[in-house]
C-alpha atoms as a PDB file:
ATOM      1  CA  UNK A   1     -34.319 -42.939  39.414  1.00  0.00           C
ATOM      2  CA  UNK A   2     -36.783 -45.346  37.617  1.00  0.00           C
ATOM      3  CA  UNK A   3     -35.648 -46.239  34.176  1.00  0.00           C
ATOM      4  CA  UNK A   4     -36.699 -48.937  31.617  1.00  0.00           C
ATOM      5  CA  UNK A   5     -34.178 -50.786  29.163  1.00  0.00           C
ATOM      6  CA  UNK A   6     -35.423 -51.016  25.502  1.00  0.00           C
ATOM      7  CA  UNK A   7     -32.794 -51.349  23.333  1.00  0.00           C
ATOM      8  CA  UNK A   8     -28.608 -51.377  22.825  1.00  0.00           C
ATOM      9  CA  UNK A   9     -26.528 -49.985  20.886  1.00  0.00           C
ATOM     10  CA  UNK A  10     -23.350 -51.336  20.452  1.00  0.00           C
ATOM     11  CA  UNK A  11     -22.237 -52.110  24.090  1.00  0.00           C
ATOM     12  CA  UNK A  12     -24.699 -49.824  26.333  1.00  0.00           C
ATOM     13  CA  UNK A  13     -28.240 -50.370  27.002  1.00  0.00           C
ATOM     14  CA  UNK A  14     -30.733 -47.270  25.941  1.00  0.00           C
ATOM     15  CA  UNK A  15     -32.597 -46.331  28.549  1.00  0.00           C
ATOM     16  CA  UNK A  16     -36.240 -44.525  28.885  1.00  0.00           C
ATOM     17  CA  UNK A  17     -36.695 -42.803  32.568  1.00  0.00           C
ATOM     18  CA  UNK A  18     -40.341 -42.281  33.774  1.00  0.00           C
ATOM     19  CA  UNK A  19     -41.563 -40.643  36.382  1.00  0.00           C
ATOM     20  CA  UNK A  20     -44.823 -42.218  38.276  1.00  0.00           C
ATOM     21  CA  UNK A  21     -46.658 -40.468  41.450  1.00  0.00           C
ATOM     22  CA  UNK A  22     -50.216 -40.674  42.463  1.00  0.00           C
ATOM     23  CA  UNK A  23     -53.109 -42.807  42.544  1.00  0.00           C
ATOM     24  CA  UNK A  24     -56.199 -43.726  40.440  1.00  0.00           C
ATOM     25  CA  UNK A  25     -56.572 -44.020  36.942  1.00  0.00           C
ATOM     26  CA  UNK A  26     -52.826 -43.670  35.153  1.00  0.00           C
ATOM     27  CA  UNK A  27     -52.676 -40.500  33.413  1.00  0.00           C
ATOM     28  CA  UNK A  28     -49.429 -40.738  30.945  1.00  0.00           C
ATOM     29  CA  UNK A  29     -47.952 -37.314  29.804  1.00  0.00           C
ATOM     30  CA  UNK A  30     -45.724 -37.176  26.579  1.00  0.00           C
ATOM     31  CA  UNK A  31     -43.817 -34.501  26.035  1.00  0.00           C
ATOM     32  CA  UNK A  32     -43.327 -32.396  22.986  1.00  0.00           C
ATOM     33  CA  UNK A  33     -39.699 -31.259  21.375  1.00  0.00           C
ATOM     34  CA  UNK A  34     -37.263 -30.224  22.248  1.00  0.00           C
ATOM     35  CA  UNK A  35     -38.276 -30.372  26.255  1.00  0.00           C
ATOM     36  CA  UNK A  36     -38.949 -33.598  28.303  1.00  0.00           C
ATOM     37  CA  UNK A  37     -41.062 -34.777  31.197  1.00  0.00           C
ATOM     38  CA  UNK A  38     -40.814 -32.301  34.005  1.00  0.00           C
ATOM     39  CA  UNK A  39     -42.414 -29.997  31.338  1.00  0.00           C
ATOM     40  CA  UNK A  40     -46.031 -30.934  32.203  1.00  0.00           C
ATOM     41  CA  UNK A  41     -45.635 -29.478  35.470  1.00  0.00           C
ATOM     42  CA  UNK A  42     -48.797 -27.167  35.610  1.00  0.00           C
ATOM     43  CA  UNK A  43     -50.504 -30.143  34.425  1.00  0.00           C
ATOM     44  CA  UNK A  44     -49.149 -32.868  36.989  1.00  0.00           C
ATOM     45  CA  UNK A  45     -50.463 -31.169  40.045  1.00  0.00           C
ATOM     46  CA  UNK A  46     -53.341 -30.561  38.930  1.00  0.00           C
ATOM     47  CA  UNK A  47     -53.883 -34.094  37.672  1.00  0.00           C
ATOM     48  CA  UNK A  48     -52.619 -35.556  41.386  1.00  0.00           C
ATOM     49  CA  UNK A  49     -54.753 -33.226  42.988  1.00  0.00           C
ATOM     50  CA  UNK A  50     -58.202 -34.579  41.321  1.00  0.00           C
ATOM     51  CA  UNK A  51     -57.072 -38.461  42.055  1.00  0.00           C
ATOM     52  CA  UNK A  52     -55.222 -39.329  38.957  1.00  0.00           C
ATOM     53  CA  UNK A  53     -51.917 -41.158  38.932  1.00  0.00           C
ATOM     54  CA  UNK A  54     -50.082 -39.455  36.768  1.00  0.00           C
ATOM     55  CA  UNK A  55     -46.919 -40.900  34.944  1.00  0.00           C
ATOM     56  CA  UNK A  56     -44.497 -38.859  32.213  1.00  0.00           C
ATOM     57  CA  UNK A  57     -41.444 -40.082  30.553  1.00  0.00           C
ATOM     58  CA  UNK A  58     -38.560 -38.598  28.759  1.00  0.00           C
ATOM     59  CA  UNK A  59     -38.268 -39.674  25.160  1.00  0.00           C
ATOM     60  CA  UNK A  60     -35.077 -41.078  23.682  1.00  0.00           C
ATOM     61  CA  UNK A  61     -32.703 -38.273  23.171  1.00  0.00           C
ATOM     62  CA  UNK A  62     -33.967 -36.151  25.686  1.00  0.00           C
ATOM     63  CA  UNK A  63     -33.698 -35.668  29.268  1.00  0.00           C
ATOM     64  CA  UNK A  64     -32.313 -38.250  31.825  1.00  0.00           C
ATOM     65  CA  UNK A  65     -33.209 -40.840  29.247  1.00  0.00           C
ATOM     66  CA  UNK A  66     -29.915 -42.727  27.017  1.00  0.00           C
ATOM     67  CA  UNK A  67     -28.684 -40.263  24.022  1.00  0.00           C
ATOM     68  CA  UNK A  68     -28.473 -42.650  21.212  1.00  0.00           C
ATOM     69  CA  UNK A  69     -27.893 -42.409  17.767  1.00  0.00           C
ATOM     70  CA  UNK A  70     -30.818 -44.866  16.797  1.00  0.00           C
ATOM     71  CA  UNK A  71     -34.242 -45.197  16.964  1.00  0.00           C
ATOM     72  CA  UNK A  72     -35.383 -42.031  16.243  1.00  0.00           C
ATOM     73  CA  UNK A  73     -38.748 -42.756  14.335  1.00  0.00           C
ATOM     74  CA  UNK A  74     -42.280 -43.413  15.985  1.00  0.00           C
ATOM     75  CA  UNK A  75     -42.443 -46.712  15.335  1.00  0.00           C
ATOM     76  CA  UNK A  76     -39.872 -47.088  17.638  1.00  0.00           C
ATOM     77  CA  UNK A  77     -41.402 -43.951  19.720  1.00  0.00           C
ATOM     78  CA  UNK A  78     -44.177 -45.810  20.382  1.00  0.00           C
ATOM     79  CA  UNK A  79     -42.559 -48.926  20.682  1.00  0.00           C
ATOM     80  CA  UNK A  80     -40.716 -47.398  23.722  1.00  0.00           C
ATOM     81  CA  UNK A  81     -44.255 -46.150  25.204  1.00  0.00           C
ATOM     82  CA  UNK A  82     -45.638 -50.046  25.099  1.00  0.00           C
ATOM     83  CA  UNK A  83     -42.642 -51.059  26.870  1.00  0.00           C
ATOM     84  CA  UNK A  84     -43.354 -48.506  29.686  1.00  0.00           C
ATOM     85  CA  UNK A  85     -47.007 -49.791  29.560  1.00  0.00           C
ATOM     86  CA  UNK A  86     -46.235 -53.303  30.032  1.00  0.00           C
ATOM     87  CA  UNK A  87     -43.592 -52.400  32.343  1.00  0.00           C
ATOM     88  CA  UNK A  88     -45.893 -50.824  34.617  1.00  0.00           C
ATOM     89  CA  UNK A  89     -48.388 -53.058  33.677  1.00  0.00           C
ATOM     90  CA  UNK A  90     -50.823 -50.383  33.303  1.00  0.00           C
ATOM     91  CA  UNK A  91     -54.737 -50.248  31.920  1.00  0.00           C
ATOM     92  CA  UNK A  92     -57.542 -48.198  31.882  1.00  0.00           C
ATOM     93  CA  UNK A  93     -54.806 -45.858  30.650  1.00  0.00           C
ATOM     94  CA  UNK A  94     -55.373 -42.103  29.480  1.00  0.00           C
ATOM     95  CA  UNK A  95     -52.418 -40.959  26.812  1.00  0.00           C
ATOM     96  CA  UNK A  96     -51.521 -37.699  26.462  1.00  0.00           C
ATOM     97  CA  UNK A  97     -49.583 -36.167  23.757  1.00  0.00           C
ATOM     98  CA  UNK A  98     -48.249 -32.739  23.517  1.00  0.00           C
ATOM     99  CA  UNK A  99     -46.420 -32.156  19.480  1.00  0.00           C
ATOM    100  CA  UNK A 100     -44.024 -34.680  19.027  1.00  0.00           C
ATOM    101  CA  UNK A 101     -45.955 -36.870  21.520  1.00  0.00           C
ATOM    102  CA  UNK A 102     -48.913 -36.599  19.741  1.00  0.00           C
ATOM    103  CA  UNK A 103     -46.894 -38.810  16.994  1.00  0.00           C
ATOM    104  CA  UNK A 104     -46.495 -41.526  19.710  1.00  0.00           C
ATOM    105  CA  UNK A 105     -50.161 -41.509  20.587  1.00  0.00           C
ATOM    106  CA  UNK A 106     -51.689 -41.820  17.067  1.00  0.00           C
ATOM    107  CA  UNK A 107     -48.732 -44.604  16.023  1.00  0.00           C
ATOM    108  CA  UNK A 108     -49.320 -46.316  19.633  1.00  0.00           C
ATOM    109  CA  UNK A 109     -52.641 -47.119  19.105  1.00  0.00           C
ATOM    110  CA  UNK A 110     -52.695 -47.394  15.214  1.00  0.00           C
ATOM    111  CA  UNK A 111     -50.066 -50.449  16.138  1.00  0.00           C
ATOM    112  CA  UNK A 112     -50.709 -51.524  19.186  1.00  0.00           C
ATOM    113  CA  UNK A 113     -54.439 -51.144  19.599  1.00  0.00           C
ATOM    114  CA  UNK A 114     -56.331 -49.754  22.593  1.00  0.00           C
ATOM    115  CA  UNK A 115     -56.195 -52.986  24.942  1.00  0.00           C
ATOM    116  CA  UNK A 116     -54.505 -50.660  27.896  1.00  0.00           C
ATOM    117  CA  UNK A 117     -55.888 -47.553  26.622  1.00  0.00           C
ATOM    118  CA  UNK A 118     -59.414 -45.774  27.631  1.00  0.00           C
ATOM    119  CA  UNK A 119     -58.988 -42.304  26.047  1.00  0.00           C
ATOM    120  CA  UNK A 120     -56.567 -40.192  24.338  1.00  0.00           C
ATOM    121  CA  UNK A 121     -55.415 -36.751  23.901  1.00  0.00           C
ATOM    122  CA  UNK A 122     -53.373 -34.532  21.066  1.00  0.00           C
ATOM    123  CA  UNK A 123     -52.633 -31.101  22.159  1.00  0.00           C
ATOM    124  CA  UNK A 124     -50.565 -29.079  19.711  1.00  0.00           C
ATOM    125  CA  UNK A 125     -50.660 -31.811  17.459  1.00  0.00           C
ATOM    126  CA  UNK A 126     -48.848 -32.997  13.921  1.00  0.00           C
ATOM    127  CA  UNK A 127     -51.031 -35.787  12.466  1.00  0.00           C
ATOM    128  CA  UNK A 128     -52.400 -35.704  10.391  1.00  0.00           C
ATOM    129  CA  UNK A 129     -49.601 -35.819   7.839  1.00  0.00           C
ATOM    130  CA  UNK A 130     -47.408 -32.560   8.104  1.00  0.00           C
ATOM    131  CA  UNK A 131     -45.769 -32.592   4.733  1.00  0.00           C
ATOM    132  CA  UNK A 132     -47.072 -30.866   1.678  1.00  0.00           C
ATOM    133  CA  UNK A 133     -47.138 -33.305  -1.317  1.00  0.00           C
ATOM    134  CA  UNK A 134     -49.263 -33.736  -4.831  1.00  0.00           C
ATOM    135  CA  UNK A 135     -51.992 -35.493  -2.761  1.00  0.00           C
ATOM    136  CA  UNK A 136     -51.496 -33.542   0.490  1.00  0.00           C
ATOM    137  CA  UNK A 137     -51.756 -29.811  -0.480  1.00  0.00           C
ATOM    138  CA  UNK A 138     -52.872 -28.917   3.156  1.00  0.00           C
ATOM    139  CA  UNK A 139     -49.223 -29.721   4.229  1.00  0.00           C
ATOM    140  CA  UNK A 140     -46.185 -27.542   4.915  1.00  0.00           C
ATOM    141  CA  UNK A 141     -43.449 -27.095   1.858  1.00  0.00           C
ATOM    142  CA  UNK A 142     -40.563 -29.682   2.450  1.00  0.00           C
ATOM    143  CA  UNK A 143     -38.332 -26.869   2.149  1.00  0.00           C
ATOM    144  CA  UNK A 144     -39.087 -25.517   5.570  1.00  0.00           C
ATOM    145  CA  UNK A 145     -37.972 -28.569   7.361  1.00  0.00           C
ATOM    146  CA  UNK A 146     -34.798 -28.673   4.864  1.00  0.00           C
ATOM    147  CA  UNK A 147     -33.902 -25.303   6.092  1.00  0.00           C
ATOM    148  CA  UNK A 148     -34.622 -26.405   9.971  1.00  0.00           C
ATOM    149  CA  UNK A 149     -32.244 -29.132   9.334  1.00  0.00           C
ATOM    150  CA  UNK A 150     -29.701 -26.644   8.101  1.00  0.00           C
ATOM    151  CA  UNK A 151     -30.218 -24.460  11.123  1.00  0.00           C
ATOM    152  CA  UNK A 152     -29.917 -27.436  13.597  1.00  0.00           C
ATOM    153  CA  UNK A 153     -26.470 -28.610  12.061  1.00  0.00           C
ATOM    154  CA  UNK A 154     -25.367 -24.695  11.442  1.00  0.00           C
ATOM    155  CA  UNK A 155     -25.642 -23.621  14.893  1.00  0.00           C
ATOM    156  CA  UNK A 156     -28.083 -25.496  17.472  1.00  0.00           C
ATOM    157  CA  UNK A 157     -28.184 -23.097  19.977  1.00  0.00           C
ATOM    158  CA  UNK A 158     -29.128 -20.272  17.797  1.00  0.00           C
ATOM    159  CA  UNK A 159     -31.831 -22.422  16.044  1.00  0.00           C
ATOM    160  CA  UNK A 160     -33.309 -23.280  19.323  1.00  0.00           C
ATOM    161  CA  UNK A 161     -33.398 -19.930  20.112  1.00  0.00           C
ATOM    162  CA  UNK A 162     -35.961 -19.045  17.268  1.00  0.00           C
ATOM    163  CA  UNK A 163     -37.545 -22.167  17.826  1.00  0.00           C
ATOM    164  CA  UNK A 164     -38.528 -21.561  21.319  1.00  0.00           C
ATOM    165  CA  UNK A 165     -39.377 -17.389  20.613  1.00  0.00           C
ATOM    166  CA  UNK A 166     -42.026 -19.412  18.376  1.00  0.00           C
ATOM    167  CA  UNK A 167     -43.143 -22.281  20.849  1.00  0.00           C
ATOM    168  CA  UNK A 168     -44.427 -19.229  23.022  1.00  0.00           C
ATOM    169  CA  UNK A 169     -44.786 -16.316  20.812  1.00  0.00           C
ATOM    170  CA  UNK A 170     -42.514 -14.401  22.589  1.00  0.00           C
ATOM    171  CA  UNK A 171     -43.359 -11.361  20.628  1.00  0.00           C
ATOM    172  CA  UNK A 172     -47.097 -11.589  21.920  1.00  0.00           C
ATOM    173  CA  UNK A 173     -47.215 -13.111  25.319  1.00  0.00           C
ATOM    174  CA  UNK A 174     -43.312 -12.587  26.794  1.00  0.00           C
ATOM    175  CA  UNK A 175     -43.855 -10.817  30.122  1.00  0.00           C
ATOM    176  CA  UNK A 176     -47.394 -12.122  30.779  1.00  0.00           C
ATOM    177  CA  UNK A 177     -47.565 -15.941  29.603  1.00  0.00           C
ATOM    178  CA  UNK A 178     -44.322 -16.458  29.388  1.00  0.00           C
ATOM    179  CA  UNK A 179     -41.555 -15.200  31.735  1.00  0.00           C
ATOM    180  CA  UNK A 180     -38.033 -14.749  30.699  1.00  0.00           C
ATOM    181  CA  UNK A 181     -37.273 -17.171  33.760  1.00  0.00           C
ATOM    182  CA  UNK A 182     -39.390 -20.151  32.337  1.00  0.00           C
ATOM    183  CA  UNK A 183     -38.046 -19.233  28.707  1.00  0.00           C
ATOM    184  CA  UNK A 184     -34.429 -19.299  29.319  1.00  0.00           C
ATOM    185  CA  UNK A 185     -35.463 -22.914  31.389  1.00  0.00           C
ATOM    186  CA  UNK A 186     -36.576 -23.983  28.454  1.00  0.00           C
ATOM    187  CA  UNK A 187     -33.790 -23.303  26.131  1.00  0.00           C
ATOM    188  CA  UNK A 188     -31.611 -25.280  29.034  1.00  0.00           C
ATOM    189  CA  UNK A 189     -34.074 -28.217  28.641  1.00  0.00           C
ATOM    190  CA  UNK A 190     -33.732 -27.893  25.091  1.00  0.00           C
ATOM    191  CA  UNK A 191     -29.418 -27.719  25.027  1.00  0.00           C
ATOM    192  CA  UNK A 192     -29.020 -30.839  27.078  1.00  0.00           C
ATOM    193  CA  UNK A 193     -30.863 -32.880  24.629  1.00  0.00           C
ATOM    194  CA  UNK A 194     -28.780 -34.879  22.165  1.00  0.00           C
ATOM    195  CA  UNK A 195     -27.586 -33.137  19.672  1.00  0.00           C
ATOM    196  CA  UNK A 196     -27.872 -36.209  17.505  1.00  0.00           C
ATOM    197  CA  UNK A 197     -31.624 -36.533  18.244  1.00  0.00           C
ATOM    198  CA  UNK A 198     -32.253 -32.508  17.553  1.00  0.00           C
ATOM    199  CA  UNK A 199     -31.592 -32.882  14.147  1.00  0.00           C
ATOM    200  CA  UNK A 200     -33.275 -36.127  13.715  1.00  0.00           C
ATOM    201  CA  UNK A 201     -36.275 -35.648  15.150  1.00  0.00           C
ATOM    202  CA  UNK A 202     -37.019 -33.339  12.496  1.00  0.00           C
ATOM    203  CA  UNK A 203     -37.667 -36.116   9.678  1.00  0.00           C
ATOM    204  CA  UNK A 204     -40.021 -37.721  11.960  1.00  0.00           C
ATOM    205  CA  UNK A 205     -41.944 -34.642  11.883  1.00  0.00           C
ATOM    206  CA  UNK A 206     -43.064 -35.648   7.960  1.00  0.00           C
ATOM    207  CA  UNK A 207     -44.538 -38.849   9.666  1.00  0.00           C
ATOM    208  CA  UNK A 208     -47.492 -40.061   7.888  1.00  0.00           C
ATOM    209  CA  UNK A 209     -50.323 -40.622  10.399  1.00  0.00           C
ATOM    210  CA  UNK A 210     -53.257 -41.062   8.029  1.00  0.00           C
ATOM    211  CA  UNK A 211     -53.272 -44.850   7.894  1.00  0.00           C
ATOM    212  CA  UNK A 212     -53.598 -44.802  12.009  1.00  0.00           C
ATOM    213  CA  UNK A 213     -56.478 -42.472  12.724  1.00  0.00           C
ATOM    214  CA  UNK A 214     -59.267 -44.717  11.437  1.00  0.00           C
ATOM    215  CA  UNK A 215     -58.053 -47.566  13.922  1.00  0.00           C
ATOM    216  CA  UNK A 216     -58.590 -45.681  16.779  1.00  0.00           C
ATOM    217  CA  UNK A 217     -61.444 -46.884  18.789  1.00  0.00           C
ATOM    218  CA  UNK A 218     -61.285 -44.750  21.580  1.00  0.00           C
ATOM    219  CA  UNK A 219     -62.821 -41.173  22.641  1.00  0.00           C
ATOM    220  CA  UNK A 220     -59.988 -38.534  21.752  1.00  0.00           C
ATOM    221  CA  UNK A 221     -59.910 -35.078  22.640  1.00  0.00           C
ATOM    222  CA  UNK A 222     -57.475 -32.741  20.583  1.00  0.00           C
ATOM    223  CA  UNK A 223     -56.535 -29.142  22.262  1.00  0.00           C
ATOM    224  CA  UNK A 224     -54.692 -26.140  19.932  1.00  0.00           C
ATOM    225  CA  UNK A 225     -53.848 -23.111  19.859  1.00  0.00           C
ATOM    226  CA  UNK A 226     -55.173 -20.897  16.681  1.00  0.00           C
ATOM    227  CA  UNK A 227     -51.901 -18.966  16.566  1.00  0.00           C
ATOM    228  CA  UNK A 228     -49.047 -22.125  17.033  1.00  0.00           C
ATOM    229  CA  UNK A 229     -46.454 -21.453  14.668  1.00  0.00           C
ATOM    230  CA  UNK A 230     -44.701 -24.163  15.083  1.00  0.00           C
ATOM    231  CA  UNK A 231     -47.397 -26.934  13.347  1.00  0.00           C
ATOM    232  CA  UNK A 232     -49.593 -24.393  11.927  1.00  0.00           C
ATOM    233  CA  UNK A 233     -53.846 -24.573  12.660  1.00  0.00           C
ATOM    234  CA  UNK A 234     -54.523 -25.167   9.391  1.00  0.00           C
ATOM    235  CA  UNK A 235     -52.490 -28.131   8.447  1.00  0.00           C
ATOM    236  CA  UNK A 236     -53.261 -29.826  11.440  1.00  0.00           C
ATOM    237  CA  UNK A 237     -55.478 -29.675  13.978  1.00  0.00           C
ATOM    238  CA  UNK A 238     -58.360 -28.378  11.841  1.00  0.00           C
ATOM    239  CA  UNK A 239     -58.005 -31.277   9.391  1.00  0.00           C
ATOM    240  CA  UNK A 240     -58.604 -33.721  12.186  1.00  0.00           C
ATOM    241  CA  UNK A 241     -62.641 -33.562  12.659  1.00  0.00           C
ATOM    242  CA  UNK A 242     -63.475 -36.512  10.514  1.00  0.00           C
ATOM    243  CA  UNK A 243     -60.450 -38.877  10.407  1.00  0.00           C
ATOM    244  CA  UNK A 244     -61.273 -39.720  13.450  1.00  0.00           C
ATOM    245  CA  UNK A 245     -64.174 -41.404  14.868  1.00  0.00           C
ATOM    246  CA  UNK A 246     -64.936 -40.096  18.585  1.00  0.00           C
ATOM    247  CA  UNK A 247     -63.325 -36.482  18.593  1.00  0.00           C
ATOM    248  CA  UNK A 248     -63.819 -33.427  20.553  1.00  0.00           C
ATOM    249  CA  UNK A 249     -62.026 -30.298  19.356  1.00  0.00           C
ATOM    250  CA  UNK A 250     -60.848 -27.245  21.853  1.00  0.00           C
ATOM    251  CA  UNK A 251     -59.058 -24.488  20.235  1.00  0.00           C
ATOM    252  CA  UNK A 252     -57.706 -22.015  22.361  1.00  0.00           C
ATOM    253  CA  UNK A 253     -57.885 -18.805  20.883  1.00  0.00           C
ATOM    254  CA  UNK A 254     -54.145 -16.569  20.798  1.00  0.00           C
ATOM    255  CA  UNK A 255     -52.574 -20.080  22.093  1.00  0.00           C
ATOM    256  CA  UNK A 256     -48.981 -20.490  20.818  1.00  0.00           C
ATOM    257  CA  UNK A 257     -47.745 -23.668  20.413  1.00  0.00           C
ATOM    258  CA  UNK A 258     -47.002 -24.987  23.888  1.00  0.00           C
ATOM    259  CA  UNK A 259     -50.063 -23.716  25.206  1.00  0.00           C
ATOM    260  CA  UNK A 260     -49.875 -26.333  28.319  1.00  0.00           C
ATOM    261  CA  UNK A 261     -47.677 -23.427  29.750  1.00  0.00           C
ATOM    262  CA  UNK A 262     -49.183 -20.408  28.335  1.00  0.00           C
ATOM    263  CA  UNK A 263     -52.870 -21.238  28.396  1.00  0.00           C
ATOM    264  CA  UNK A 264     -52.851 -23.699  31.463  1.00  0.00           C
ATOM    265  CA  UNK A 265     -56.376 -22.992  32.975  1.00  0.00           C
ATOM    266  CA  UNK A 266     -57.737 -23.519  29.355  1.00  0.00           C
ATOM    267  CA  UNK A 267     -56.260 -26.855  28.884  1.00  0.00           C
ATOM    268  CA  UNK A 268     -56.659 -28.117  32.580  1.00  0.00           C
ATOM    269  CA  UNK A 269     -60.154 -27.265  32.500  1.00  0.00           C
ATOM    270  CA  UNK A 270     -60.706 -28.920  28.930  1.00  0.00           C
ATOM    271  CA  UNK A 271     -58.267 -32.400  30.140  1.00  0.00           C
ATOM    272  CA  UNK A 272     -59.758 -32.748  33.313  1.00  0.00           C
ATOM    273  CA  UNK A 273     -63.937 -32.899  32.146  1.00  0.00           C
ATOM    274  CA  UNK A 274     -62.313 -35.210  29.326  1.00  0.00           C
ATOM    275  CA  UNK A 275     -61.518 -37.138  31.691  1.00  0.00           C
ATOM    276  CA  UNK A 276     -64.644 -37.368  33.606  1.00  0.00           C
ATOM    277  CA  UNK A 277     -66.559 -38.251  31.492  1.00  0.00           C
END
């Protein structure tokens, strides 16, 4: 099982497992909370079968990577993703960010620059800067991720419960989009996680990304879904088109949140003549 070192804490190493199969340009999947690697499935196969090595990774917290009780912020998020890149010793690369792992992406290459890195992609994504404030009206009231937190430490199974009814809109697409089978593997996914990490992952979600957009210098293309509930249209995605330089914008129309699942012909289609180009 291939795994990375990038840290301690205390007396055990913290480890990052990847995943790496194929050939051709390196495709690198991030995934989005509160799943991990494996959940780009309809979009690995896909990627292998039109010549693209395709690598994915579980974050800190979550999966078969180390359960800390540190890091959890993207400047150590994307800290962790160099260290995979040099690891591999990777360029050319394309990074792909689904939610949480569109956080990576934007503070990546806002820090690190765009040495290894051709193109880019945010799919479901929270820059620009989630939380509402004075100057930020677009934002989301800070009272909505207080109550999350509540939730989290109340009862964590029942929060990610709602949570993932919303990451599909169950309500909507259950039974067509979404089975009950691929549901209920989610909500597995999402219990093996670190409990630790569930609830702090949350703050990260008020990340402000504004002061990284302008420095990237490389084509981006940002997919979302006009009905995700979990980071709204509004204060997000459609706030994008102008903070950063070389965009193009898909919006799937009735796509939830995790619309790599629900919507994957859309956003296979839309990734793969990104990538051609």
């Amino acid at each position: 099982m291939p795994r990375i070192t990038v840290g301690t804490e205390n007396s055990a190493a913290i480890e990052i497992h990847y995943e790496d199969h194929g050939f051709g340009q390196p495709v690198v999947l991030i995934h989005g909370y509160p799943l991990n690697g494996a959940s780009w499935e309809k979009q690995e196969r896909v990627l292998n079968q039109a010549g693209y090595r395709v690598i994915s990774y579980d974050r800190r917290g979550f999966g078969k990577s180390s359960q800390p009780t540190v890091g959890y912020d993207y400047d150590t998020f994307a800290a962790d993703l160099s260290a995979l890149l040099e690891h591999l010793d990777i360029s050319d690369v394309v990074l792909v960010g689904f939610s949480m792992g569109t956080g990576e992406v934007t503070r990546y290459l806002g820090t690190y620059g765009s040495t290894r890195v051709a193109k880019a992609v945010l799919m479901g994504t929270i820059p620009p800067f989630l939380l509402k404030t004075s100057e930020n009206p677009e934002g989301v009231d800070g009272a909505v991720f207080d109550e999350i937190n509540a939730a989290v430490v109340k009862d964590r199974p029942a929060y990610f419960k709602d949570f993932l009814d919303n990451f599909y809109n169950v309500d909507v697409l259950g039974g067509t989009r979404i089975s009950e089978q691929a549901w209920q593997n989610s909500f597995t996914v999402a219990i093996g996680a670190s409990p630790y990490a569930a609830r702090a992952c949350v703050d990260t979600w008020l990340t402000d990304f504004r002061e990284d957009l302008p420095k990237i210098d490389v084509p981006m293309l940002l997919i979302h879904g006009d009905a995700d509930r979990i980071l709204p249209y509004a204060a997000t995605a459609a706030r994008l088109p102008g903070l950063i330089n070389d965009l193009e914008f898909v919006t799937v129309e009735g796509g939830p949140h995790n619309i790599a699942w629900t919507h994957p012909d859309e956003v296979n289609g839309a990734l793969l003549a990104f990538l051609a180009k």
